[in-house]
PDB file of N, CA and C in Angstrom:
ATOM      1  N   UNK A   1     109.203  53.053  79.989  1.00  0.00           N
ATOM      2  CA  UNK A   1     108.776  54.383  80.366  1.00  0.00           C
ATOM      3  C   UNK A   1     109.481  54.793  81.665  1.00  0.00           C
ATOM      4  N   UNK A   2     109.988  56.064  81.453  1.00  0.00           N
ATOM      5  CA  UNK A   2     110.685  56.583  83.241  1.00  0.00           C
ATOM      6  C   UNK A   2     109.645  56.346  83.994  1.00  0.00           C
ATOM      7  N   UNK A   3     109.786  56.419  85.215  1.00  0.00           N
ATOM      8  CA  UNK A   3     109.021  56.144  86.368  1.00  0.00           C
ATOM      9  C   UNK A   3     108.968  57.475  86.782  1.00  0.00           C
ATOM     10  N   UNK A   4     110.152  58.588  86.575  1.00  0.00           N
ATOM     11  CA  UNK A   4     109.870  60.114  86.822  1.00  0.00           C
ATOM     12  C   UNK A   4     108.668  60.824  86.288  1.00  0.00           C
ATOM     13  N   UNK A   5     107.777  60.363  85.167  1.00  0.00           N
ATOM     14  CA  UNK A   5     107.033  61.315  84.355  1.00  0.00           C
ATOM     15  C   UNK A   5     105.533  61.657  85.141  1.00  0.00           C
ATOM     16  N   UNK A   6     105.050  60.199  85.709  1.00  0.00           N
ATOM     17  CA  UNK A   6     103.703  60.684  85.922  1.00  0.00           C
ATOM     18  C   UNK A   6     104.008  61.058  87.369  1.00  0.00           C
ATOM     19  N   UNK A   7     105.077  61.297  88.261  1.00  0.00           N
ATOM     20  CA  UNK A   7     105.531  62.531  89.020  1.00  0.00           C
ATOM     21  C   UNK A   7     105.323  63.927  88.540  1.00  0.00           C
ATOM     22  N   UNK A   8     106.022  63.611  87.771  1.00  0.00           N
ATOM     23  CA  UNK A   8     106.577  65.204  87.101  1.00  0.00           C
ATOM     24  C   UNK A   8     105.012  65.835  86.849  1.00  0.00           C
ATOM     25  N   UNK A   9     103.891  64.940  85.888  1.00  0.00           N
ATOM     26  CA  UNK A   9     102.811  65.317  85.922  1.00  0.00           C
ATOM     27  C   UNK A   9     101.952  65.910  86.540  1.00  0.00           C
ATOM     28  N   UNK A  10     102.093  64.968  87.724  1.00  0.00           N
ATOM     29  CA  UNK A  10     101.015  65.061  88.944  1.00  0.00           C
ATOM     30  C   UNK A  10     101.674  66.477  89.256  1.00  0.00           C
ATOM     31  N   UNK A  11     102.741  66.267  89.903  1.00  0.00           N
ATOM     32  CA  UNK A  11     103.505  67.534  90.394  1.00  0.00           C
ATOM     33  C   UNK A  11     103.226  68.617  89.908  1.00  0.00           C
ATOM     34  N   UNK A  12     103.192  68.873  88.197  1.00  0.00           N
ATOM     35  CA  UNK A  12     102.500  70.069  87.727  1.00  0.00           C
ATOM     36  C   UNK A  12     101.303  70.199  87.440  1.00  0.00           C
ATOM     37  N   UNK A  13     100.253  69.430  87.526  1.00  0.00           N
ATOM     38  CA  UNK A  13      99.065  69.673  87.493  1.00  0.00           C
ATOM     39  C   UNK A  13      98.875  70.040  88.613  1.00  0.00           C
ATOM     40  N   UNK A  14      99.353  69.979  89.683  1.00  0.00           N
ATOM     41  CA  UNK A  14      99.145  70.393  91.311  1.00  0.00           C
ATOM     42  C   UNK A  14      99.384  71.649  91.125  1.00  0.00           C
ATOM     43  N   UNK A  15     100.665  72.039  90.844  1.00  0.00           N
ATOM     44  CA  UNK A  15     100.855  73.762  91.105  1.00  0.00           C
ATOM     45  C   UNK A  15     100.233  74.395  89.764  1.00  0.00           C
ATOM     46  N   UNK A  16      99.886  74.199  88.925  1.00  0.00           N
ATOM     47  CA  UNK A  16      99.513  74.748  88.413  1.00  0.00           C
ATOM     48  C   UNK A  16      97.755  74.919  88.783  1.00  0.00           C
ATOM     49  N   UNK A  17      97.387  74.075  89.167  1.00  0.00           N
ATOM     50  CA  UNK A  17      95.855  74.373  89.929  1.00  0.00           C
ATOM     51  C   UNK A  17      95.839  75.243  91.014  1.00  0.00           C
ATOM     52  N   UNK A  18      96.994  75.371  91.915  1.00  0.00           N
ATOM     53  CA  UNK A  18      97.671  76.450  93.135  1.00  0.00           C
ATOM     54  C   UNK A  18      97.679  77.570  92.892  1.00  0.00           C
ATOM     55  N   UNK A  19      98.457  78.013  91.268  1.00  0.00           N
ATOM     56  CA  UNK A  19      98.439  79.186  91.220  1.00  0.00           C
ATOM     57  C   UNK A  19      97.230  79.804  90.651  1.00  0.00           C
ATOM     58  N   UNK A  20      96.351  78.841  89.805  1.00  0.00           N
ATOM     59  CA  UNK A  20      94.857  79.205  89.698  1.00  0.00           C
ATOM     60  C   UNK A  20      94.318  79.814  90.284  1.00  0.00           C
ATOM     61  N   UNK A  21      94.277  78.965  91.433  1.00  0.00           N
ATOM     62  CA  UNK A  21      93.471  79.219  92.590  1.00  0.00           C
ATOM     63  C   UNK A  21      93.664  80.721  93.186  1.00  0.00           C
ATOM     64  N   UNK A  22      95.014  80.643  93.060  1.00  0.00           N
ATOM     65  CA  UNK A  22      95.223  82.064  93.994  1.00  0.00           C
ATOM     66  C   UNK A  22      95.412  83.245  93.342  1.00  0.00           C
ATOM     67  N   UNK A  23      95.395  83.056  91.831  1.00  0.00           N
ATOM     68  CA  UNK A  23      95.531  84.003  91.220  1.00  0.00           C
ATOM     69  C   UNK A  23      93.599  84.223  90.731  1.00  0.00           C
ATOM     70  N   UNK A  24      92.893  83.932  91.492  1.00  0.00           N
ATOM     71  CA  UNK A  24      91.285  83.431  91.006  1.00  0.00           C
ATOM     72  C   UNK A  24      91.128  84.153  92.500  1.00  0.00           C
ATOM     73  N   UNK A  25      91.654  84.177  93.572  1.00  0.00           N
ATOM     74  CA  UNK A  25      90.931  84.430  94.935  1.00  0.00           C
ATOM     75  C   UNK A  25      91.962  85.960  95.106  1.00  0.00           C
ATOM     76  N   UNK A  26      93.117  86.391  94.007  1.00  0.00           N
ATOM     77  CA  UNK A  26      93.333  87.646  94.144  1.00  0.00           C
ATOM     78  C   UNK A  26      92.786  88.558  93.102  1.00  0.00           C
ATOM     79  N   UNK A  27      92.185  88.167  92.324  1.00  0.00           N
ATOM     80  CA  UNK A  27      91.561  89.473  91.912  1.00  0.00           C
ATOM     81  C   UNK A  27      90.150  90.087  92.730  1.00  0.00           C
ATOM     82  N   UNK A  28      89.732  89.190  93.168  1.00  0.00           N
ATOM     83  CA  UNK A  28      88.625  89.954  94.197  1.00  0.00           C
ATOM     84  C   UNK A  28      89.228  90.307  95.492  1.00  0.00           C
ATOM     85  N   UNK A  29      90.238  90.081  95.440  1.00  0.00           N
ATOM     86  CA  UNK A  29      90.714  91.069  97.004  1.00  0.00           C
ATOM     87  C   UNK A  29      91.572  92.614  96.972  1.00  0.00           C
ATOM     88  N   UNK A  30      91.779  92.312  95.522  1.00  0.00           N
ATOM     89  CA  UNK A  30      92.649  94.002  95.539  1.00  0.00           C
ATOM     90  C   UNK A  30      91.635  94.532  94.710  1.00  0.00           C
ATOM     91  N   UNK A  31      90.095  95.285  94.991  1.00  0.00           N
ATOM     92  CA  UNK A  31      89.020  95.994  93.885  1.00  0.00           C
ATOM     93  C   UNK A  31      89.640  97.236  93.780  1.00  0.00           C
ATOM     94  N   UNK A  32      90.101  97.880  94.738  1.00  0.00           N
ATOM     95  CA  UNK A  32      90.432  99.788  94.223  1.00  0.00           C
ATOM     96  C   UNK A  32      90.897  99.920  95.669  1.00  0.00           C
ATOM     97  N   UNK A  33      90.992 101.228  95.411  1.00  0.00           N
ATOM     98  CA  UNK A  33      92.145 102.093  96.469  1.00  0.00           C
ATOM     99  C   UNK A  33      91.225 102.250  97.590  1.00  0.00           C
ATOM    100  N   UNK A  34      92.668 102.111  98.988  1.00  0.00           N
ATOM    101  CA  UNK A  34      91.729 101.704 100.589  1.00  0.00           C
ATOM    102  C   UNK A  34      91.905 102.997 100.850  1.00  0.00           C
ATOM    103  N   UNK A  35      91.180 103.142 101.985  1.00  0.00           N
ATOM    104  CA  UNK A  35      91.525 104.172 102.703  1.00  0.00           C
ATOM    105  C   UNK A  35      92.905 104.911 103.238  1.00  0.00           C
ATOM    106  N   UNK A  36      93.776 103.797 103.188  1.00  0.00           N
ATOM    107  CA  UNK A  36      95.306 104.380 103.579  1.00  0.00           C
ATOM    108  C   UNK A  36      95.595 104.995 101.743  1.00  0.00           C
ATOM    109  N   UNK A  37      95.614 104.408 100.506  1.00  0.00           N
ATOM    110  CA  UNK A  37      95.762 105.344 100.159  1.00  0.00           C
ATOM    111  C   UNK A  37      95.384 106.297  99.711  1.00  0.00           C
ATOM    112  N   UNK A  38      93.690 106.835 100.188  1.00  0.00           N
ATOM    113  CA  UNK A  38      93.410 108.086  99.858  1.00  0.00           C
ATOM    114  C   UNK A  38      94.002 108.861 100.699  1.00  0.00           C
ATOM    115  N   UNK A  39      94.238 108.476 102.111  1.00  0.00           N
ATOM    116  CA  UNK A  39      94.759 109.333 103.567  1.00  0.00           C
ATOM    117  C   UNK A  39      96.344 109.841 102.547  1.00  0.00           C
ATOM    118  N   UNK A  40      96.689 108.714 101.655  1.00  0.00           N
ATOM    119  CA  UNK A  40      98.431 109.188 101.688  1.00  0.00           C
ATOM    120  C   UNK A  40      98.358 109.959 100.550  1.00  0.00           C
ATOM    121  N   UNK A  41      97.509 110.037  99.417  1.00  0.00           N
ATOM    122  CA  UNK A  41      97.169 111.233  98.721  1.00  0.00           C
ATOM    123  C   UNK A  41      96.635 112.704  99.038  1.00  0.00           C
ATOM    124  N   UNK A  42      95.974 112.450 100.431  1.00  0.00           N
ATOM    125  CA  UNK A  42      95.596 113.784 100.847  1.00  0.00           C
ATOM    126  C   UNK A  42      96.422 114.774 101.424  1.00  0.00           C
ATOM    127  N   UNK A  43      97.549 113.706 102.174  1.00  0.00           N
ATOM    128  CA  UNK A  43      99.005 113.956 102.832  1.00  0.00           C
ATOM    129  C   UNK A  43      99.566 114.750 102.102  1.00  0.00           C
ATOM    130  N   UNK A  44     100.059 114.122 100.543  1.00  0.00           N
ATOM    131  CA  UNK A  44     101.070 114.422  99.580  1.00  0.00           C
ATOM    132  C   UNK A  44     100.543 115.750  99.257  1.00  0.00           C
ATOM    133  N   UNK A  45      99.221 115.914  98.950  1.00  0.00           N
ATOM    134  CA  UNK A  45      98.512 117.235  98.644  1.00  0.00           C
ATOM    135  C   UNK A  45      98.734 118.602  99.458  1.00  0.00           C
ATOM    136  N   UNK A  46      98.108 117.909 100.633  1.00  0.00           N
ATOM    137  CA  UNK A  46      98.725 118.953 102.272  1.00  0.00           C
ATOM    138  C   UNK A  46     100.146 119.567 102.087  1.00  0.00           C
ATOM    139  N   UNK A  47     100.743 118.532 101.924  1.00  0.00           N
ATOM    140  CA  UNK A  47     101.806 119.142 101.790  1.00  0.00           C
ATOM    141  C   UNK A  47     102.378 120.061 100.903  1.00  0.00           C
ATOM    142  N   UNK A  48     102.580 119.339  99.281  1.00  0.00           N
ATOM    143  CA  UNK A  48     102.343 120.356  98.509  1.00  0.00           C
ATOM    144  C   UNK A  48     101.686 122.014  98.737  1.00  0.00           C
ATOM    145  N   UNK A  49     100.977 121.908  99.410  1.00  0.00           N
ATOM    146  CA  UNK A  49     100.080 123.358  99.647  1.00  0.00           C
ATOM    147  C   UNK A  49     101.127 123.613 100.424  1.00  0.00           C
ATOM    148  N   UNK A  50     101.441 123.072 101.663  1.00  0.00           N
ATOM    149  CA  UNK A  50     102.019 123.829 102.521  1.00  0.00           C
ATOM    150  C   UNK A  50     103.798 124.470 101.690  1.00  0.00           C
ATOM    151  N   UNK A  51     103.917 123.456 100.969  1.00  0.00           N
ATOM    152  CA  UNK A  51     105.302 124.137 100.464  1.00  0.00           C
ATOM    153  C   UNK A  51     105.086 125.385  99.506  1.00  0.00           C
ATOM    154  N   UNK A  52     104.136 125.549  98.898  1.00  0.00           N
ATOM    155  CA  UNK A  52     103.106 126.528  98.196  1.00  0.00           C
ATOM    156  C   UNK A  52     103.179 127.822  98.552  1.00  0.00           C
ATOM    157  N   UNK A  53     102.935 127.364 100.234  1.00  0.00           N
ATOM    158  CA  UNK A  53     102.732 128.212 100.925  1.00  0.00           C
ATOM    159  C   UNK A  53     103.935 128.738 101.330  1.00  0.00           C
ATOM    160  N   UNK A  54     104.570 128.759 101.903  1.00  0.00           N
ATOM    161  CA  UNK A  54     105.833 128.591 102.929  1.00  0.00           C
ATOM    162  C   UNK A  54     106.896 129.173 101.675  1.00  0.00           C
ATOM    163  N   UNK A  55     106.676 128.710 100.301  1.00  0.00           N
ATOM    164  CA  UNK A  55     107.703 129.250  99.889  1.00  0.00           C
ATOM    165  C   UNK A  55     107.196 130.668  99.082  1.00  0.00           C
ATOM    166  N   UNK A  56     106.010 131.496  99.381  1.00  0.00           N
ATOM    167  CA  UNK A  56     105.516 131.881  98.598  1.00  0.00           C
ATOM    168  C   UNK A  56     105.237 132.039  97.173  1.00  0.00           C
ATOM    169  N   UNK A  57     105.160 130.961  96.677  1.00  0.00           N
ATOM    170  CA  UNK A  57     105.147 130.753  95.145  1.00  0.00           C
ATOM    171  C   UNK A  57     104.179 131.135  94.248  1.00  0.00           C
ATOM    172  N   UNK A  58     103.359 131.585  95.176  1.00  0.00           N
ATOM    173  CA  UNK A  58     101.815 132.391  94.505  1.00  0.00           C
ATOM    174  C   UNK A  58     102.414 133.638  93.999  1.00  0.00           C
ATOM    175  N   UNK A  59     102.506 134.959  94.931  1.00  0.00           N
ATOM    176  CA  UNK A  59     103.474 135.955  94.421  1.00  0.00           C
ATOM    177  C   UNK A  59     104.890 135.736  93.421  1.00  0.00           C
ATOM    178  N   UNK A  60     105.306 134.839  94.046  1.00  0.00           N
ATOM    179  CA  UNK A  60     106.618 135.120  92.724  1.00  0.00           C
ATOM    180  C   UNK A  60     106.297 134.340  91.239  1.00  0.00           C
ATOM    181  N   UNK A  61     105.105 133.933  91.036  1.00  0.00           N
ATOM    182  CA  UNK A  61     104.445 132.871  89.993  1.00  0.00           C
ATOM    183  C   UNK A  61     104.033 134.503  89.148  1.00  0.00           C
ATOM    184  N   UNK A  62     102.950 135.021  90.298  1.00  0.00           N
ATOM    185  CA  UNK A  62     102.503 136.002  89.593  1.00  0.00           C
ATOM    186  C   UNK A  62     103.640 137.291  89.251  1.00  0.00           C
ATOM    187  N   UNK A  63     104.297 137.405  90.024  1.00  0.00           N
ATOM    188  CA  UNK A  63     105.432 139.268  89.635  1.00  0.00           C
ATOM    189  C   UNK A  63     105.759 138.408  88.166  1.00  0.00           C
ATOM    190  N   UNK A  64     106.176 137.206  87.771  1.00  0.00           N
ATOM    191  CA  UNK A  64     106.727 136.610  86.572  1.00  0.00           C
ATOM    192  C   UNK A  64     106.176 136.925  85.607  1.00  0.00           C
ATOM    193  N   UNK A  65     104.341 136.829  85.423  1.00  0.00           N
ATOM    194  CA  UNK A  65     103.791 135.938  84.282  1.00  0.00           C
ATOM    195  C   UNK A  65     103.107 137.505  84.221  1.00  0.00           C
ATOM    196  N   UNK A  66     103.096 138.419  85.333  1.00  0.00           N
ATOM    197  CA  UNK A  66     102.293 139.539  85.381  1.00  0.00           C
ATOM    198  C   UNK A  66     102.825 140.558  83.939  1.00  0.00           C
ATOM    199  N   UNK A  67     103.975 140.870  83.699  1.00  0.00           N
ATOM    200  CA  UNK A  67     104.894 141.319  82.699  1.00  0.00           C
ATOM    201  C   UNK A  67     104.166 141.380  81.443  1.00  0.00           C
ATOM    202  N   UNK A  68     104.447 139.425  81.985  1.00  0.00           N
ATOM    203  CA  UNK A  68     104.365 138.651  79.969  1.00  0.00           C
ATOM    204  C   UNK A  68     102.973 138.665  79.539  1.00  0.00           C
ATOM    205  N   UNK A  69     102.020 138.987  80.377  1.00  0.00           N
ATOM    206  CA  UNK A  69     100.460 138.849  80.522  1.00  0.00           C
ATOM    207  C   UNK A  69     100.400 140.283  79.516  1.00  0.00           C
ATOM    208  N   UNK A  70     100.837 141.216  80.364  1.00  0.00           N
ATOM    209  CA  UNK A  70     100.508 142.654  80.129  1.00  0.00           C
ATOM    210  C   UNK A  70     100.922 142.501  78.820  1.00  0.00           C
ATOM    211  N   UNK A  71     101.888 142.142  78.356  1.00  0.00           N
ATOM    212  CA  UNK A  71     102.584 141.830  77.133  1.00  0.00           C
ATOM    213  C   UNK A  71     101.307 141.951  76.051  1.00  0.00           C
ATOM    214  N   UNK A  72     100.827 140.962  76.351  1.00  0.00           N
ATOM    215  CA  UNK A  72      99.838 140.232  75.351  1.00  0.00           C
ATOM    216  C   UNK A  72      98.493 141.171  75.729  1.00  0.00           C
ATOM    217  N   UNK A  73      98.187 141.827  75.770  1.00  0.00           N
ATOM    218  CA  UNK A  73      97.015 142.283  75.782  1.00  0.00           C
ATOM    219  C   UNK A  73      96.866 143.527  74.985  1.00  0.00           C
TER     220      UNK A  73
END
């Protein structure tokens, strides 16, 4: 019998109990979204508005659809 095998064994019964472990102690540490990223969704939002804003896209949304609206009625 090699003398390498019940190495090789041990050796993988070790890491493989390692990654158990840590794949067992990370699902209870990531439950749902932290506070940084609701802050960086509220950001992305802010912003959005502000480009909304700034580029007036309300008026030129509406002179567009105002036409095709009338259209249909």
């Amino acid at each position: 019998m090699n003398k390498l095998i019940p190495l090789y064994v041990t050796a993988s019964l070790f890491l493989q109990d390692r990654v158990e472990t840590y794949v067992e102690k990370r699902k209870d540490f990531d439950r749902g979204a932290s506070f940084f990223e609701y802050a960086a969704l509220i950001a992305v939002i802010a912003g959005m508005i502000g480009v909304w804003h700034n580029f007036n896209l309300g008026e030129k949304i509406t002179s567009k659809l105002g036409p095709i609206l009338d259209k249909l009625k």
